[in-house]
N, C-alpha and C. Protein backbone atom coordinates (compact mmCIF):
# COMPACT_ATOMS: atom_id res chain seq x y z
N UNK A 1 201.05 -84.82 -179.32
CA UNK A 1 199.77 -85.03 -178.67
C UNK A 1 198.62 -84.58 -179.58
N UNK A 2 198.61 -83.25 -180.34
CA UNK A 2 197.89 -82.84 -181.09
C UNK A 2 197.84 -83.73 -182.13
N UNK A 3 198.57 -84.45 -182.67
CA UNK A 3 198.82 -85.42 -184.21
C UNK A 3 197.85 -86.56 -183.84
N UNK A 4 198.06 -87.39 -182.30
CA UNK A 4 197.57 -88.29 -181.89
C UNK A 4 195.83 -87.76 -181.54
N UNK A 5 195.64 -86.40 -181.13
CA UNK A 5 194.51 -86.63 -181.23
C UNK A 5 193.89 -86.65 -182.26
N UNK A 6 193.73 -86.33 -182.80
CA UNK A 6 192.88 -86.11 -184.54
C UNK A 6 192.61 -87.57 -184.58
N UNK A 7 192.91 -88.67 -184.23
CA UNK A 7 192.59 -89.99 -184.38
C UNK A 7 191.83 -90.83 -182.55
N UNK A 8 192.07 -90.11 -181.94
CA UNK A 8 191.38 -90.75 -180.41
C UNK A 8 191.38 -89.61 -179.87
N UNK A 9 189.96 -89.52 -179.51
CA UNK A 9 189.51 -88.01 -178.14
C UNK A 9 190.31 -88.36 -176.60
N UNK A 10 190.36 -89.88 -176.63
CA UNK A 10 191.26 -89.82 -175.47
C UNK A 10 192.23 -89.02 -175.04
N UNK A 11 192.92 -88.99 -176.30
CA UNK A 11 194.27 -88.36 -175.94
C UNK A 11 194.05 -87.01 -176.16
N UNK A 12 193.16 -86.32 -176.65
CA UNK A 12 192.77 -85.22 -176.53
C UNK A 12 192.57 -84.50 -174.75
N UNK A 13 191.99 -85.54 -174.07
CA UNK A 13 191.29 -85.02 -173.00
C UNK A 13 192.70 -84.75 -171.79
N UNK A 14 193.42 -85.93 -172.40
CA UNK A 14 194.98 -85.59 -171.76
C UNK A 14 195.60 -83.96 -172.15
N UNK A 15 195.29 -83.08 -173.43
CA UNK A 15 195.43 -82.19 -173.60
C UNK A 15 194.95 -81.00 -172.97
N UNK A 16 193.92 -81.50 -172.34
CA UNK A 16 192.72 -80.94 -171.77
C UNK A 16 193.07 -80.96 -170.20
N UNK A 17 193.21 -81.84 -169.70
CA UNK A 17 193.94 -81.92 -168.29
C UNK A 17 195.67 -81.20 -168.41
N UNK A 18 195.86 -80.97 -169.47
CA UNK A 18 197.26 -80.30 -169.12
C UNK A 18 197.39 -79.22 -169.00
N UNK A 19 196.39 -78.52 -169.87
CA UNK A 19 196.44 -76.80 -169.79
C UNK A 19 195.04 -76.33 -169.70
N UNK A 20 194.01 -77.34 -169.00
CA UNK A 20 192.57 -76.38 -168.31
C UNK A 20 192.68 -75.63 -167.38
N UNK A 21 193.71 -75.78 -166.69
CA UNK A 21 194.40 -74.70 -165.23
C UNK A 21 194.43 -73.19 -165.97
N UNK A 22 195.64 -73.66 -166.35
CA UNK A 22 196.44 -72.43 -166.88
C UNK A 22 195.42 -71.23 -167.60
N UNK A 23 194.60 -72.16 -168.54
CA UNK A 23 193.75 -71.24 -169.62
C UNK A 23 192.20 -70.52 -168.61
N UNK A 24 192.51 -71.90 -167.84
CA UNK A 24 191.68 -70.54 -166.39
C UNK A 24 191.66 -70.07 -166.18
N UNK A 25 192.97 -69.71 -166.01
CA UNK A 25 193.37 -68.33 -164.96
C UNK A 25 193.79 -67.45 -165.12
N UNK A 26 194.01 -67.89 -166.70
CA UNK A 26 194.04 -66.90 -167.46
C UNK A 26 192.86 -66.01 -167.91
N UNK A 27 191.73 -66.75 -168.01
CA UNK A 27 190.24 -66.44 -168.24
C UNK A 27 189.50 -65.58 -167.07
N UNK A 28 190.31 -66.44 -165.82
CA UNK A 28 189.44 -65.81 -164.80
C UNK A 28 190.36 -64.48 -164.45
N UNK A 29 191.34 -64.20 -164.60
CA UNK A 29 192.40 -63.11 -164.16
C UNK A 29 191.57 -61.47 -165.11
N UNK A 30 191.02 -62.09 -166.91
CA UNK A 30 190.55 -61.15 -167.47
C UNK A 30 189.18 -60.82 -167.33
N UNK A 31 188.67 -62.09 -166.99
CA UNK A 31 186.85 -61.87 -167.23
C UNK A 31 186.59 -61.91 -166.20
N UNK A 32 187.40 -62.55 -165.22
CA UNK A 32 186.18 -63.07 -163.67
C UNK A 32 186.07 -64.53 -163.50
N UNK A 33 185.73 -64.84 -162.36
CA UNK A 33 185.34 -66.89 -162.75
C UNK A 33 184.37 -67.35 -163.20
N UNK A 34 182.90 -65.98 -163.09
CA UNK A 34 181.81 -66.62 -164.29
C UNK A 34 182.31 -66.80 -165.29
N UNK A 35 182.87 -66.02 -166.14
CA UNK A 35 182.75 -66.02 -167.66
C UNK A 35 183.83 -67.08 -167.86
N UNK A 36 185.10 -67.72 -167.05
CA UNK A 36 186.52 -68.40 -167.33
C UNK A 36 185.96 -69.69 -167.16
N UNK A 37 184.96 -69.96 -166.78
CA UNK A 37 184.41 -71.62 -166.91
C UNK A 37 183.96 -72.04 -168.43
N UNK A 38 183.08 -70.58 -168.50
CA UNK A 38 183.02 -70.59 -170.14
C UNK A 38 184.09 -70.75 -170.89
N UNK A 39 184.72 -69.39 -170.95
CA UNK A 39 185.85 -69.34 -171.88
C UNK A 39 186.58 -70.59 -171.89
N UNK A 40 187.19 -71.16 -170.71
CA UNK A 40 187.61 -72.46 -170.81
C UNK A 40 186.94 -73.64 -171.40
N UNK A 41 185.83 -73.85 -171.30
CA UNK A 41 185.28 -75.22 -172.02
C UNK A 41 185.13 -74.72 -173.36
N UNK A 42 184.64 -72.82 -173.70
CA UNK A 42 184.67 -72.73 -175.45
C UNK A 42 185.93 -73.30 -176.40
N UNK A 43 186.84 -73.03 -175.52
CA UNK A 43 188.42 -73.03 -176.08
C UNK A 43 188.71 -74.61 -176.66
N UNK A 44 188.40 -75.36 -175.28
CA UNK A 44 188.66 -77.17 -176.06
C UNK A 44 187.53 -77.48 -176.81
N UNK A 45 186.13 -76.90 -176.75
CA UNK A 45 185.74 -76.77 -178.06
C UNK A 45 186.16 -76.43 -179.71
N UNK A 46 186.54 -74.95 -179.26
CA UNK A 46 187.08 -74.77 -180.08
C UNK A 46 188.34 -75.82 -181.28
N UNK A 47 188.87 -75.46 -179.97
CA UNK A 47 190.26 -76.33 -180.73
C UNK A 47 189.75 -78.08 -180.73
N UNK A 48 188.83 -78.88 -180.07
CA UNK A 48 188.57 -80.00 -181.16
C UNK A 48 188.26 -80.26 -182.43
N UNK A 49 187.49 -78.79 -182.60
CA UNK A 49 186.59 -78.24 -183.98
C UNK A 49 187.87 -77.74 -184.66
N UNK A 50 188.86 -77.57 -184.06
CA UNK A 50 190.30 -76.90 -185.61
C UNK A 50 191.18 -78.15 -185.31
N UNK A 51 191.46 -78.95 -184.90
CA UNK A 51 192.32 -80.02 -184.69
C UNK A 51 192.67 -80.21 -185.83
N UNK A 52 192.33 -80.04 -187.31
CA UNK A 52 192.97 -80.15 -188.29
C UNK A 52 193.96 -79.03 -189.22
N UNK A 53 193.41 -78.10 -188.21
CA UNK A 53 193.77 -76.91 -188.57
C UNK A 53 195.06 -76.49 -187.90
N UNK A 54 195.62 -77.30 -187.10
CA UNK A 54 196.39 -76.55 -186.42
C UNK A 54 197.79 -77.20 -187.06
N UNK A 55 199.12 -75.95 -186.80
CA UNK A 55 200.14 -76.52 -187.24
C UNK A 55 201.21 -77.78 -186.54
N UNK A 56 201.04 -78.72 -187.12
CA UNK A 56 202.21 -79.88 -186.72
C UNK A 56 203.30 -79.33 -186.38
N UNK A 57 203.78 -78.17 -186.93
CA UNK A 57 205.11 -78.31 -186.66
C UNK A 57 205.54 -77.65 -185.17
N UNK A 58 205.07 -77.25 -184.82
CA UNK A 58 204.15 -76.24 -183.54
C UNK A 58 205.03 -77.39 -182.39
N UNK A 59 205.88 -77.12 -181.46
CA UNK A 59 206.08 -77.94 -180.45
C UNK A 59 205.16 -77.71 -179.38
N UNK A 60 204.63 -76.80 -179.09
CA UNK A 60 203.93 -76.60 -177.88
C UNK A 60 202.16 -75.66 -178.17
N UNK A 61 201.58 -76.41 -177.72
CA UNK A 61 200.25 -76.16 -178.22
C UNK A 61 199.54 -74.95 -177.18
N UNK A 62 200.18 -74.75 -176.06
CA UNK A 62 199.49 -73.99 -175.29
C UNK A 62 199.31 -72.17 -176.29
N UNK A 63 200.56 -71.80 -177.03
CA UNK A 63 199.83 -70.57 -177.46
C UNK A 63 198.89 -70.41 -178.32
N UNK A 64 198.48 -71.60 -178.80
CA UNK A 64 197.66 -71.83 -180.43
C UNK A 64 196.08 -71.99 -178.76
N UNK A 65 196.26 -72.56 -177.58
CA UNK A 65 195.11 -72.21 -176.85
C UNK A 65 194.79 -70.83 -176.42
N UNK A 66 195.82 -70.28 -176.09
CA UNK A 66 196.03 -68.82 -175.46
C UNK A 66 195.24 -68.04 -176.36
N UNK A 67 195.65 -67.97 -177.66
CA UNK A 67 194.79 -67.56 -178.80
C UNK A 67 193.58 -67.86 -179.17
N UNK A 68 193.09 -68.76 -179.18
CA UNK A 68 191.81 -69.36 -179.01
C UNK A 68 190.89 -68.33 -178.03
N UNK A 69 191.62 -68.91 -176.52
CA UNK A 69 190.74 -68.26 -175.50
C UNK A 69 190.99 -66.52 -175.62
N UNK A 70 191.68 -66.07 -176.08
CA UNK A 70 191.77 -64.47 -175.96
C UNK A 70 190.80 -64.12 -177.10
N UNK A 71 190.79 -64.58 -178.35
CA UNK A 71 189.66 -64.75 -179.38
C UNK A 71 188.24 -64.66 -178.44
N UNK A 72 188.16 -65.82 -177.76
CA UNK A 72 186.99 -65.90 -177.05
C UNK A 72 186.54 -64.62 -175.86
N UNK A 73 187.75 -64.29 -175.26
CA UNK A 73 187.53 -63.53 -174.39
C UNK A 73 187.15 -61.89 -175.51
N UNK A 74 187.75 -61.72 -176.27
CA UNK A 74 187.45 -60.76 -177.10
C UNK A 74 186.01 -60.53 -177.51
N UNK A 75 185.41 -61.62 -177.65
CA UNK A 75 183.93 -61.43 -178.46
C UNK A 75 183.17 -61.40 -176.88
N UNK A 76 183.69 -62.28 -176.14
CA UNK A 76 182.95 -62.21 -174.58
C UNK A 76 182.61 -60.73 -174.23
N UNK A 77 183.87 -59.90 -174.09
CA UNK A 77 183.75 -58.78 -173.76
C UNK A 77 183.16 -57.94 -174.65
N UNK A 78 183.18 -58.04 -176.54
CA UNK A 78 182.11 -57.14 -176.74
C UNK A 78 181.04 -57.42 -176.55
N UNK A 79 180.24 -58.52 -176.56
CA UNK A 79 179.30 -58.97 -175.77
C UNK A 79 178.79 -57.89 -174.99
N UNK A 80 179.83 -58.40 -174.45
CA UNK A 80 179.61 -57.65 -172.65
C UNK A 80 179.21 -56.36 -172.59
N UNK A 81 180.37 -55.57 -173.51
CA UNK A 81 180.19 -54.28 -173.87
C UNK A 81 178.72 -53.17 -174.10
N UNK A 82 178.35 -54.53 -175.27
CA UNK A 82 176.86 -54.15 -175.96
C UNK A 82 175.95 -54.68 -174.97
N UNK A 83 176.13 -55.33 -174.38
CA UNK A 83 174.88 -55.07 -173.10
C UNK A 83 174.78 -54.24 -172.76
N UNK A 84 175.93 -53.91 -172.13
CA UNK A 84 176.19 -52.95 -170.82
C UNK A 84 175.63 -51.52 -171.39
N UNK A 85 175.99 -51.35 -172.60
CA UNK A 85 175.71 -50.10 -173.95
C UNK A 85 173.99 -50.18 -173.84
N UNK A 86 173.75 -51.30 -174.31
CA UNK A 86 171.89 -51.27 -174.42
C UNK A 86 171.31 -51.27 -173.16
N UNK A 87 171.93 -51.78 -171.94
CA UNK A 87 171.19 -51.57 -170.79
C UNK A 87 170.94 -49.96 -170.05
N UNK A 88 172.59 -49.71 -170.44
CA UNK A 88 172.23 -47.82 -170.02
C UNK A 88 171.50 -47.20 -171.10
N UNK A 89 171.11 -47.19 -172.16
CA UNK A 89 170.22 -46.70 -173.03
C UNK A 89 168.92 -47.03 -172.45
N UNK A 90 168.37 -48.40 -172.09
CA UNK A 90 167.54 -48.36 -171.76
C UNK A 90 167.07 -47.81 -170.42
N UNK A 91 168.22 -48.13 -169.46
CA UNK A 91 167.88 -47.19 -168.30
C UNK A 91 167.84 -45.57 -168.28
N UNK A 92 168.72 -44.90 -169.83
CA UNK A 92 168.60 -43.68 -169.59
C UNK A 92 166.77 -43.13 -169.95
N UNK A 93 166.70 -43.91 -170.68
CA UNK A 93 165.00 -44.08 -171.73
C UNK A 93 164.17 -43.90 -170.51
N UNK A 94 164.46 -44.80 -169.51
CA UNK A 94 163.35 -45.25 -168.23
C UNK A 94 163.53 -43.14 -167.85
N UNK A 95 164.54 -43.31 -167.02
CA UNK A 95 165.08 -42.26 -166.49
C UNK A 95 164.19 -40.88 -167.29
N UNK A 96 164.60 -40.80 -168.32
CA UNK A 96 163.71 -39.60 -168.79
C UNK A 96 162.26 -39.40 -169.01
N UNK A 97 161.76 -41.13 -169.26
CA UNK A 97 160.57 -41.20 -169.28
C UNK A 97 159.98 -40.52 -167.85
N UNK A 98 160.25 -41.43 -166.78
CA UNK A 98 160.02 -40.92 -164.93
C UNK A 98 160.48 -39.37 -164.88
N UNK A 99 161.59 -38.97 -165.73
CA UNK A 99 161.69 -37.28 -165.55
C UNK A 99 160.55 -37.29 -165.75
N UNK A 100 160.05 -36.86 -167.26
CA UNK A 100 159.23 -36.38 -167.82
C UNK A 100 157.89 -37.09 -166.94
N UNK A 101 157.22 -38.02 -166.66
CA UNK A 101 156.15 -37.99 -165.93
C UNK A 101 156.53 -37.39 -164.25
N UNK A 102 157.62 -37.19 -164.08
CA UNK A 102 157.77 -36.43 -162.74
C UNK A 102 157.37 -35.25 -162.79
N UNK A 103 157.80 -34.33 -164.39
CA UNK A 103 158.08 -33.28 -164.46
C UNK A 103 156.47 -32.73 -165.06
N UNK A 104 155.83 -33.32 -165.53
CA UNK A 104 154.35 -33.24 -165.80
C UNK A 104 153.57 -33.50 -164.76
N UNK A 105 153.74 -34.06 -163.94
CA UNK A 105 153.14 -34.56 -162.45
C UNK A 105 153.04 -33.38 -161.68
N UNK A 106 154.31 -32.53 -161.49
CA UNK A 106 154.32 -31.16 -161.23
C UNK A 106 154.01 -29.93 -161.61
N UNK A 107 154.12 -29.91 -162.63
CA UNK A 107 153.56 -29.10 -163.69
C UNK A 107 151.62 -28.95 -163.27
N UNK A 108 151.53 -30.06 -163.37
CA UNK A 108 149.87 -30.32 -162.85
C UNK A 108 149.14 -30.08 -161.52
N UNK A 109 150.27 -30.43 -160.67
CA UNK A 109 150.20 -30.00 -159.26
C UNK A 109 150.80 -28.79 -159.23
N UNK A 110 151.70 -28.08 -159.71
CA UNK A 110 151.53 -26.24 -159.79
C UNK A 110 150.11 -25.54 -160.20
N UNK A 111 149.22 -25.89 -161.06
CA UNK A 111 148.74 -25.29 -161.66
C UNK A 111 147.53 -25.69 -160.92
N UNK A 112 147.32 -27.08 -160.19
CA UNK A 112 146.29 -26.76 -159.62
C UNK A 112 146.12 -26.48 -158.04
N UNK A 113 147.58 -26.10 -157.65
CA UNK A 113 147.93 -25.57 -156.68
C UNK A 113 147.36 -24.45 -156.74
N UNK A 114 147.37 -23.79 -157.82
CA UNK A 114 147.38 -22.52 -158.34
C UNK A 114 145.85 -21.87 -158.34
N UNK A 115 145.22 -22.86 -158.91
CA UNK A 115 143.67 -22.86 -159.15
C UNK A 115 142.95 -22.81 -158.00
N UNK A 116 143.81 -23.98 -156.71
CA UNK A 116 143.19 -24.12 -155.43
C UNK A 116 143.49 -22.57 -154.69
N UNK A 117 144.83 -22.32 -154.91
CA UNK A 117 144.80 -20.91 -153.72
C UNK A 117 143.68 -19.89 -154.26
N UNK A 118 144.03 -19.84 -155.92
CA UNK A 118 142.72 -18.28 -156.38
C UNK A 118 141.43 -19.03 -155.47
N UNK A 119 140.81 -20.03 -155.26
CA UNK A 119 139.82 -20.09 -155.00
C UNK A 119 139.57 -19.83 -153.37
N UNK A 120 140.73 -20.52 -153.03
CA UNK A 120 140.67 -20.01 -151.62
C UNK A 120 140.67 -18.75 -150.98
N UNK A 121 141.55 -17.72 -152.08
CA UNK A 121 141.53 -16.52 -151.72
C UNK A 121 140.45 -15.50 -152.15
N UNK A 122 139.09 -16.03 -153.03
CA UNK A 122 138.52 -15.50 -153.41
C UNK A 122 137.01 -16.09 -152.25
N UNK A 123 137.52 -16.60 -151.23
CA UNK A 123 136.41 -17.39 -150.36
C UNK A 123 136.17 -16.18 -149.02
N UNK A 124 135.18 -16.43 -148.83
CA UNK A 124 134.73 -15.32 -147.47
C UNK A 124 135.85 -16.34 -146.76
N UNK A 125 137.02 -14.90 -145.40
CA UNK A 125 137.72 -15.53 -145.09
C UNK A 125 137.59 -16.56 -143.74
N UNK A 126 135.85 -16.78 -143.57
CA UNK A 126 135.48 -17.17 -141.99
C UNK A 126 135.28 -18.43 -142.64
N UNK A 127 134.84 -18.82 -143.83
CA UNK A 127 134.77 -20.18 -144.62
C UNK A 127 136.17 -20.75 -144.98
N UNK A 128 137.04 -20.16 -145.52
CA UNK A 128 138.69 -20.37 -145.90
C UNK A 128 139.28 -20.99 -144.54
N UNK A 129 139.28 -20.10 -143.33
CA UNK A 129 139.70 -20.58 -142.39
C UNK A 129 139.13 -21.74 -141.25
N UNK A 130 137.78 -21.89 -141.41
CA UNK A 130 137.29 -22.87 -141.08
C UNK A 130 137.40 -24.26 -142.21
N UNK A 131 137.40 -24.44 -143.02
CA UNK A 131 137.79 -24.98 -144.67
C UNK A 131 139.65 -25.98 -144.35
N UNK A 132 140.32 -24.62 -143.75
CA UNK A 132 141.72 -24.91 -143.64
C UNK A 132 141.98 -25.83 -142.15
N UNK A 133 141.13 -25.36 -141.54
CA UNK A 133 141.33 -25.97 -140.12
C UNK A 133 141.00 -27.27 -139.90
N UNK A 134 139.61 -27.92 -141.20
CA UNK A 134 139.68 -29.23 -141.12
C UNK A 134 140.47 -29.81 -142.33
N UNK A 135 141.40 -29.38 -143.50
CA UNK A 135 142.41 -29.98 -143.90
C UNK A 135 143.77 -30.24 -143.79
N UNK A 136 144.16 -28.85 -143.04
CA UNK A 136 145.53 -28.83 -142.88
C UNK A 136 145.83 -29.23 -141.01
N UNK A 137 144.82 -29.04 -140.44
CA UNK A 137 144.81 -29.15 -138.84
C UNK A 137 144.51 -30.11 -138.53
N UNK A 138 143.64 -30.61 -139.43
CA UNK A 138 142.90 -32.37 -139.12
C UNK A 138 142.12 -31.65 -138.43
N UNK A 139 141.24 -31.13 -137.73
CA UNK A 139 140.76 -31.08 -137.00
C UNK A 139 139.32 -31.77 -137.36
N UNK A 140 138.88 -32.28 -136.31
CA UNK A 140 136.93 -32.63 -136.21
C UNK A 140 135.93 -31.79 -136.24
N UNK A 141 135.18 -31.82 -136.71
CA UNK A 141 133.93 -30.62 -136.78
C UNK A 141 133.68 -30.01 -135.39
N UNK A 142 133.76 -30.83 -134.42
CA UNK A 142 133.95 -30.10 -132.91
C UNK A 142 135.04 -30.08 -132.54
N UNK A 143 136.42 -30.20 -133.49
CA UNK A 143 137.36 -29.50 -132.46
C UNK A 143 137.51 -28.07 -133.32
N UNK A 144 136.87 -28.14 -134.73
CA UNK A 144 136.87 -26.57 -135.25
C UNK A 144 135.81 -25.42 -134.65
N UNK A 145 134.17 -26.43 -134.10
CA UNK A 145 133.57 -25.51 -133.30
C UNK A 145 134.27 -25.31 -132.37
N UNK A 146 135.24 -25.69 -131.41
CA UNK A 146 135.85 -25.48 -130.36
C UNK A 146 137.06 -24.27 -131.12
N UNK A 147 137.49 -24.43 -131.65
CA UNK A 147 138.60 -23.66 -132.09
C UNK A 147 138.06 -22.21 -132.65
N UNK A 148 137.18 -22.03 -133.19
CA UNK A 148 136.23 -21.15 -133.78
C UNK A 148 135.23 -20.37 -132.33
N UNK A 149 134.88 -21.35 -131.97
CA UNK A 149 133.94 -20.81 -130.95
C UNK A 149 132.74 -20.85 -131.41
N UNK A 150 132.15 -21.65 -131.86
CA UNK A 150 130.81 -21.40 -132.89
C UNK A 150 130.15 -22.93 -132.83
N UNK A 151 129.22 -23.08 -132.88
CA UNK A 151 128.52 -24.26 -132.68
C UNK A 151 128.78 -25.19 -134.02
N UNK A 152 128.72 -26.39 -134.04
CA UNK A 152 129.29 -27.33 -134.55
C UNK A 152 127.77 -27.47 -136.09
N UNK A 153 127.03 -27.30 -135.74
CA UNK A 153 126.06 -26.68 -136.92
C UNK A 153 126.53 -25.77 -137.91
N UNK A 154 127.05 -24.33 -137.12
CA UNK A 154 128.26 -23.45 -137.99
C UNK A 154 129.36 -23.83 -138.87
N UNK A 155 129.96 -24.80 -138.49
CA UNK A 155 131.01 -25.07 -138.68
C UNK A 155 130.85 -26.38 -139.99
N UNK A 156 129.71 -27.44 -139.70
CA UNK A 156 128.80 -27.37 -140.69
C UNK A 156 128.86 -26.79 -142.26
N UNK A 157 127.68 -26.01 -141.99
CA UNK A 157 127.22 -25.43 -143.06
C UNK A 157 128.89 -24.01 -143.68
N UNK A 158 129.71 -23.80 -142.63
CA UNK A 158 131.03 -23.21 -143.36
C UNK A 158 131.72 -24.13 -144.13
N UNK A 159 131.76 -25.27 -144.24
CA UNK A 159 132.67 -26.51 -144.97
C UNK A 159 131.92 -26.66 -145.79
N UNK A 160 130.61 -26.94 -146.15
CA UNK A 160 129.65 -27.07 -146.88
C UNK A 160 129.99 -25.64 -148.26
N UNK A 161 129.72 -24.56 -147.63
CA UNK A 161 129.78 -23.42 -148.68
C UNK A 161 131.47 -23.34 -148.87
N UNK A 162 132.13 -23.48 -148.27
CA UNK A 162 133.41 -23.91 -149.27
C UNK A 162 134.06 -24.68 -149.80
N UNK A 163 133.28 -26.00 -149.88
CA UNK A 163 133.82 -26.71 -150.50
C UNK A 163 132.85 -26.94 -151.71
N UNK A 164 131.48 -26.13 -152.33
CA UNK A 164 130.94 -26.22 -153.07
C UNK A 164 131.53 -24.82 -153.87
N UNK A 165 131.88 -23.90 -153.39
CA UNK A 165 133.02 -22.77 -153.84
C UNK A 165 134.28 -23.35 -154.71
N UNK A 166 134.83 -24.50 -153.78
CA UNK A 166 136.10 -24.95 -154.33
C UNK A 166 135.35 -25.88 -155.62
N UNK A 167 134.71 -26.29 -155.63
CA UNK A 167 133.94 -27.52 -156.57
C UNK A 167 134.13 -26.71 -157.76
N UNK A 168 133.06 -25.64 -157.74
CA UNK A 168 132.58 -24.79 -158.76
C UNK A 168 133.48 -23.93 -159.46
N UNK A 169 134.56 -23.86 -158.52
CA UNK A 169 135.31 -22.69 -159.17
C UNK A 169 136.25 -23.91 -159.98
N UNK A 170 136.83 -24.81 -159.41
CA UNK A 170 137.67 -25.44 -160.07
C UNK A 170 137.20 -26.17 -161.70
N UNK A 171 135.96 -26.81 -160.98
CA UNK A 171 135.54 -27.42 -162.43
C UNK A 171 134.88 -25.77 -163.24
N UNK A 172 134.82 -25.50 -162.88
CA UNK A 172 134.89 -23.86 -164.24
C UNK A 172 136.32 -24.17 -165.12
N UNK A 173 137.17 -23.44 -164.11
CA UNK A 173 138.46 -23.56 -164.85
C UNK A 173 139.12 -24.77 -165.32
N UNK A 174 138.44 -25.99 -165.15
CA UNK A 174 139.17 -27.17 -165.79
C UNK A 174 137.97 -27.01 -166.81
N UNK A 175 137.09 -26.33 -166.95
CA UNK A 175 136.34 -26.17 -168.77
C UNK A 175 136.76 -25.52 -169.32
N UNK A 176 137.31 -24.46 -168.61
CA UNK A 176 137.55 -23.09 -169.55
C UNK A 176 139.06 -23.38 -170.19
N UNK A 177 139.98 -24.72 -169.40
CA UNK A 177 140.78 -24.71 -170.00
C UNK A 177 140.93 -25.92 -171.17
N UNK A 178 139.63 -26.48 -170.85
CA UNK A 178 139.35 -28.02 -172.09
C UNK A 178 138.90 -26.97 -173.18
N UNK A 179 137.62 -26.04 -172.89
CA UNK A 179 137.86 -25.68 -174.02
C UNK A 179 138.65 -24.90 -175.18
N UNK A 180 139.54 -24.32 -174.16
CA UNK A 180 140.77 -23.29 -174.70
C UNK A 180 141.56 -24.71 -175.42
N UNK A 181 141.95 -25.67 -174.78
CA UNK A 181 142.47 -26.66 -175.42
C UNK A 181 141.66 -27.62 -176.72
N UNK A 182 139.80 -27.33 -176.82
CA UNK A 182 139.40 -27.84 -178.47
C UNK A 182 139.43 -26.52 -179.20
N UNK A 183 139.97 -25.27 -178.67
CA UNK A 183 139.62 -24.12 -179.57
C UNK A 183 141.29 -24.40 -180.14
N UNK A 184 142.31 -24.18 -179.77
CA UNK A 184 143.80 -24.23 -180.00
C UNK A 184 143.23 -25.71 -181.14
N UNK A 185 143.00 -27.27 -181.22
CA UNK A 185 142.84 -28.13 -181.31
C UNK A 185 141.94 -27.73 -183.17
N UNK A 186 140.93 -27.18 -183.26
CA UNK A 186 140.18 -26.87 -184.01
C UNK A 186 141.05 -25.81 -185.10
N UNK A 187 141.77 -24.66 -184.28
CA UNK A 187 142.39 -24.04 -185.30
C UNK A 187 143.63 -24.38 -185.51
N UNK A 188 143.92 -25.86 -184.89
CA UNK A 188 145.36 -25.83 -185.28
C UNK A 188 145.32 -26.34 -187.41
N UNK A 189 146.36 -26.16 -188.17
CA UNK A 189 145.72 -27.27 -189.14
C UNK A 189 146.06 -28.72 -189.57
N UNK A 190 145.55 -29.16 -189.91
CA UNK A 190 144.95 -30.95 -190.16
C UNK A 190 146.26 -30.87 -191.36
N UNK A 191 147.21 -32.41 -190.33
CA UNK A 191 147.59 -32.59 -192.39
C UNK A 191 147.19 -33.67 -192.74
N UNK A 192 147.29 -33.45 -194.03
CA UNK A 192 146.36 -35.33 -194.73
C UNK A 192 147.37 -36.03 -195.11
């Protein structure tokens, strides 16, 4: 059959209907049935492209396919391999990147966690607690005069002086630490 094809694809395709099963399922048993549709049509590729190559004396052509397709399945799977290799690299890349902006995200929110309590604790504590009652309580300016007991004017002008407290104190310390950061910046040294 192999002799006869090298001269008519016909009889090739008879080769092709005899062992496209077999080299299936064989394909699909190692790779799966995506990749064995492939592997199967690479293979009678293949072997139309060596039809001269192959040995005559050979009675049975199916292992000279078997070989073919395991060839194929071989490079399939490193293929496969090196994806699978560059995709977790890249997902580990993602992964540390999102650490690291997780881990700076926090870092930032410690510190100005940090900045917010000194200021709070350095606040007259009738402003702090009126201050706290409309952020953390939700409350309305009259449900803090109600809660307070103090007229809603009071309550007022207490949010007012602490949140120009919190203003002032914070943007201080976000200068004092820009400029601690061009003084470090200035004496670090320059290379050329």
């Amino acid at each position: 059959m192999i002799r006869r094809s090298r001269d008519s694809p016909a009889v090739f395709r008879e080769l092709y209907d005899r062992h496209a099963a077999v080299i299936y399922r064989y394909a699909a048993r190692r790779a799966g049935d995506f990749a064995a549709d492939d592997v199967t049509s690479e293979t009678f590729l293949v072997a139309w492209e060596q039809l001269e190559a192959y040995d005559l004396d050979r009675e049975d052509a199916r292992p000279w396919l078997f070989g073919i397709a395991t060839n194929l399945l071989r490079r399939h799977h490193r293929a496969e391999a090196k994806m699978l290799k560059t995709a977790a690299k890249a997902a580990s890349r993602e992964a540390m990147a999102d650490d690291s902006d997780r881990i700076a995200a926090q870092v930032d929110a410690t510190a100005a966690t940090g900045r917010i309590a000194r200021t709070l604790k350095s606040m007259a504590a009738i402003d702090r607690e009126t201050l706290l009652l409309y952020a953390w309580a939700d409350l309305t300016y009259e449900g803090i005069a109600l809660a307070m007991d103090v007229p809603v004017g009071t309550v007022r002008s207490r949010l007012n002086r602490a949140r120009r407290a919190l203003r002032t104190q914070l943007n201080l310390e976000i200068l004092d630490e820009t400029e601690n950061d061009h003084g470090r910046l200035a004496a670090a040294p320059r290379n050329a």
